[in-house]
C-alpha atoms as a PDB file:
ATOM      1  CA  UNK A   1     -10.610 -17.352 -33.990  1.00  0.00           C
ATOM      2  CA  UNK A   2      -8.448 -18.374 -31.617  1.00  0.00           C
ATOM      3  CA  UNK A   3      -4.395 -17.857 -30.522  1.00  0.00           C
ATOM      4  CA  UNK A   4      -3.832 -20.832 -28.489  1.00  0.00           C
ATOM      5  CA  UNK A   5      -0.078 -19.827 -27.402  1.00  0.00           C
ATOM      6  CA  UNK A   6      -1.226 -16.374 -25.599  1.00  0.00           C
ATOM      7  CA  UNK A   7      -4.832 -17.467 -24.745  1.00  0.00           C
ATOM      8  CA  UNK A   8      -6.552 -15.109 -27.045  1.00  0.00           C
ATOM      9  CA  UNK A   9     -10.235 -15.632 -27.987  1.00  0.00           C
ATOM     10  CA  UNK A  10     -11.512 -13.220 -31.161  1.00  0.00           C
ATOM     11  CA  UNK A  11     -14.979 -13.406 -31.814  1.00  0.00           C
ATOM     12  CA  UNK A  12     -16.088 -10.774 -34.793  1.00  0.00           C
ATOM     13  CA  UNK A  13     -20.190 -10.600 -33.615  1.00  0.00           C
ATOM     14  CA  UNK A  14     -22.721 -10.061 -36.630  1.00  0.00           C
ATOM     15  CA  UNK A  15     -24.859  -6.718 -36.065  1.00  0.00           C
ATOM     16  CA  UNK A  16     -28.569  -8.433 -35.721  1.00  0.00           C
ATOM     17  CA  UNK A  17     -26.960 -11.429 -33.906  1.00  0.00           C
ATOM     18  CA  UNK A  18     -25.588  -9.961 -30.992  1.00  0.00           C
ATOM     19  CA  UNK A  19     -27.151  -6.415 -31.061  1.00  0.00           C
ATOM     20  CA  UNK A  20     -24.897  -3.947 -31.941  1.00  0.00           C
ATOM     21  CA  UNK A  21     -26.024  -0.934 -30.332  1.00  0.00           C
ATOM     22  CA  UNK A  22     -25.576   1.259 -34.281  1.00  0.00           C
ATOM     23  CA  UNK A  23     -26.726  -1.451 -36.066  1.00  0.00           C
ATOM     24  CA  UNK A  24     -28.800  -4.043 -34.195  1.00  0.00           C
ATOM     25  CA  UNK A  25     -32.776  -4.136 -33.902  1.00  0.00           C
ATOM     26  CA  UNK A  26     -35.738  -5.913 -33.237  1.00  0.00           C
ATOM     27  CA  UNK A  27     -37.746  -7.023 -36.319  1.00  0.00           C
ATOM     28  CA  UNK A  28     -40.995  -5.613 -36.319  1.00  0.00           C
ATOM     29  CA  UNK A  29     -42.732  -9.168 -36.762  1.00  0.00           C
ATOM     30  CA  UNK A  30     -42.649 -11.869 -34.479  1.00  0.00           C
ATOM     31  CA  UNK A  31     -41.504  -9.217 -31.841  1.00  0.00           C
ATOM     32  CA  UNK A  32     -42.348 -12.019 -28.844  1.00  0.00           C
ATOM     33  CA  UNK A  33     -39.561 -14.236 -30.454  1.00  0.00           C
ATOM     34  CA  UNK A  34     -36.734 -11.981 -31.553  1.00  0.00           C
ATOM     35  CA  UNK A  35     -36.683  -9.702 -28.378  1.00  0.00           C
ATOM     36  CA  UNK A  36     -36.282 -12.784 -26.248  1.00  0.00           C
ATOM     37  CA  UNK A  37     -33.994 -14.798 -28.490  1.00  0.00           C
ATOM     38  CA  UNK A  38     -31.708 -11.444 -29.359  1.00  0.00           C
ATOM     39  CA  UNK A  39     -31.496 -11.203 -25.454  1.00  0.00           C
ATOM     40  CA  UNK A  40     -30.177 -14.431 -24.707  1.00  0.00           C
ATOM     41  CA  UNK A  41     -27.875 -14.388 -27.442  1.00  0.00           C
ATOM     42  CA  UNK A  42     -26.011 -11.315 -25.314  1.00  0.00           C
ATOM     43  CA  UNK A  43     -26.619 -13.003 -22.234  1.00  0.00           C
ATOM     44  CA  UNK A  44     -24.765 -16.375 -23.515  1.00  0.00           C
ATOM     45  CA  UNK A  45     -21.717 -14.026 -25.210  1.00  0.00           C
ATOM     46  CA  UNK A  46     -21.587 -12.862 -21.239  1.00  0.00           C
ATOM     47  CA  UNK A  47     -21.167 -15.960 -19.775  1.00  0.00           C
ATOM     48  CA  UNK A  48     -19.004 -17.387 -22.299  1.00  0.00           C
ATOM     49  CA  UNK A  49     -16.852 -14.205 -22.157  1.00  0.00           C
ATOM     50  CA  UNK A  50     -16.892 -15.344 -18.523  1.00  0.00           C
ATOM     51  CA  UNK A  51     -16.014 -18.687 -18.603  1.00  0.00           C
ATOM     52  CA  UNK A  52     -13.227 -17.741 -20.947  1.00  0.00           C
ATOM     53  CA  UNK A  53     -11.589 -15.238 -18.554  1.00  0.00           C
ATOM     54  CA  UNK A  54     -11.940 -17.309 -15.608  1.00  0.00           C
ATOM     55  CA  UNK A  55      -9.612 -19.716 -17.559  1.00  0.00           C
ATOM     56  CA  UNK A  56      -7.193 -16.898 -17.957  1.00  0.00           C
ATOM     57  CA  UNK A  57      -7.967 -16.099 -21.685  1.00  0.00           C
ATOM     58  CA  UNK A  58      -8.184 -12.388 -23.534  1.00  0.00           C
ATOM     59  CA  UNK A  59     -11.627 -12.295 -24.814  1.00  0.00           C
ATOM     60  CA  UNK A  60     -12.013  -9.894 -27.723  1.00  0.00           C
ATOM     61  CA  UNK A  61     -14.728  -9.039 -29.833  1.00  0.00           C
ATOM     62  CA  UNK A  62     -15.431  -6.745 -33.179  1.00  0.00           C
ATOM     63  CA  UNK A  63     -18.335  -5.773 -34.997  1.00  0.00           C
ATOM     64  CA  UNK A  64     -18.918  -6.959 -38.344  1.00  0.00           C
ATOM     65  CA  UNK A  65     -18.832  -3.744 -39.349  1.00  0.00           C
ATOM     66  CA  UNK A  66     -15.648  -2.520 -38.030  1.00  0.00           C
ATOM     67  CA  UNK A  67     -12.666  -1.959 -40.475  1.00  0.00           C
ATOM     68  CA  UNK A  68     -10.352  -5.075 -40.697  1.00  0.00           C
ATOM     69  CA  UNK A  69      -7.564  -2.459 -39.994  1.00  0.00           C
ATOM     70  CA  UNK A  70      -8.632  -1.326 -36.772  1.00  0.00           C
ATOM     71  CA  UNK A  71      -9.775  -5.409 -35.317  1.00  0.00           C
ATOM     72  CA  UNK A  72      -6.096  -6.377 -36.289  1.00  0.00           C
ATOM     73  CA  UNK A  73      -4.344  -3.991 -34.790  1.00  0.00           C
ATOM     74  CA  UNK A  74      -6.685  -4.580 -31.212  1.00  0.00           C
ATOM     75  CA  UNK A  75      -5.593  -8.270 -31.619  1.00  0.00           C
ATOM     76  CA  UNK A  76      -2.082  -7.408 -32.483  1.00  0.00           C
ATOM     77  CA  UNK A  77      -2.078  -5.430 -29.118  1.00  0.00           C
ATOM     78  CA  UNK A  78      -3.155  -7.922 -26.807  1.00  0.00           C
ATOM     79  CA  UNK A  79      -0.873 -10.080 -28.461  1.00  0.00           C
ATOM     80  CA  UNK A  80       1.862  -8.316 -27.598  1.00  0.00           C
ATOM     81  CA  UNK A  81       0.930  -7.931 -23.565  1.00  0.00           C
ATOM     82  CA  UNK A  82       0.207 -11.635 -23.757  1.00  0.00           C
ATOM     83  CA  UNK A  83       4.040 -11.804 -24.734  1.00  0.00           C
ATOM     84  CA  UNK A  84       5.165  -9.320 -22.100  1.00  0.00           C
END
C-alpha cells in the first residue's frame, strides 16, 4: 500500500515468503530450491527497500502476523513526521 502525498511505502510480508525470523522456514523437500529462492526473495525486498529510499520514500514493513493495531499505528507515525 502506498501514501503517495508523504512518500510512504507499506508492504505487510507473508511469514514463508520473506522469512520471518518466528515464523519462516525452509521446507524439508526440495531444500536446493526453497533455500535459494527464499534468499533472493530477502535480497530483492533489500534492494527495493533501497531503491525506494534513495527516492526519498518511508519504507515500512509488517509481518502477516502482527496485530492490525500495532501496523496502523507504525504507519500513522511516520505519517505524521512525513507531515512535520
Amino acid at each position: 500500500m502506498v501514501f503517495t502525498r508523504w512518500r510512504i511505502a507499506v508492504f505487510i510480508d507473508g511469514c514463508f515468503w520473506h522469512s520471518c525470523p518466528v515464523h519462516g522456514n525452509v521446507p524439508a523437500r526440495n531444500v536446493g530450491y526453497w533455500e535459494p529462492k527464499l534468499k533472493r526473495n530477502i535480497a530483492r525486498d533489500r534492494r527495493v527497500d533501497a531503491v525506494l529510499a534513495h527516492a526519498g520514500w518511508r519504507v515500512i514493513h509488517a509481518w502477516e502476523h502482527e496485530p492490525t493495531h500495532e501496523v496502523a499505528d507504525r504507519v500513522l507515525g511516520e505519517v505524521h513526521a512525513a507531515q512535520s
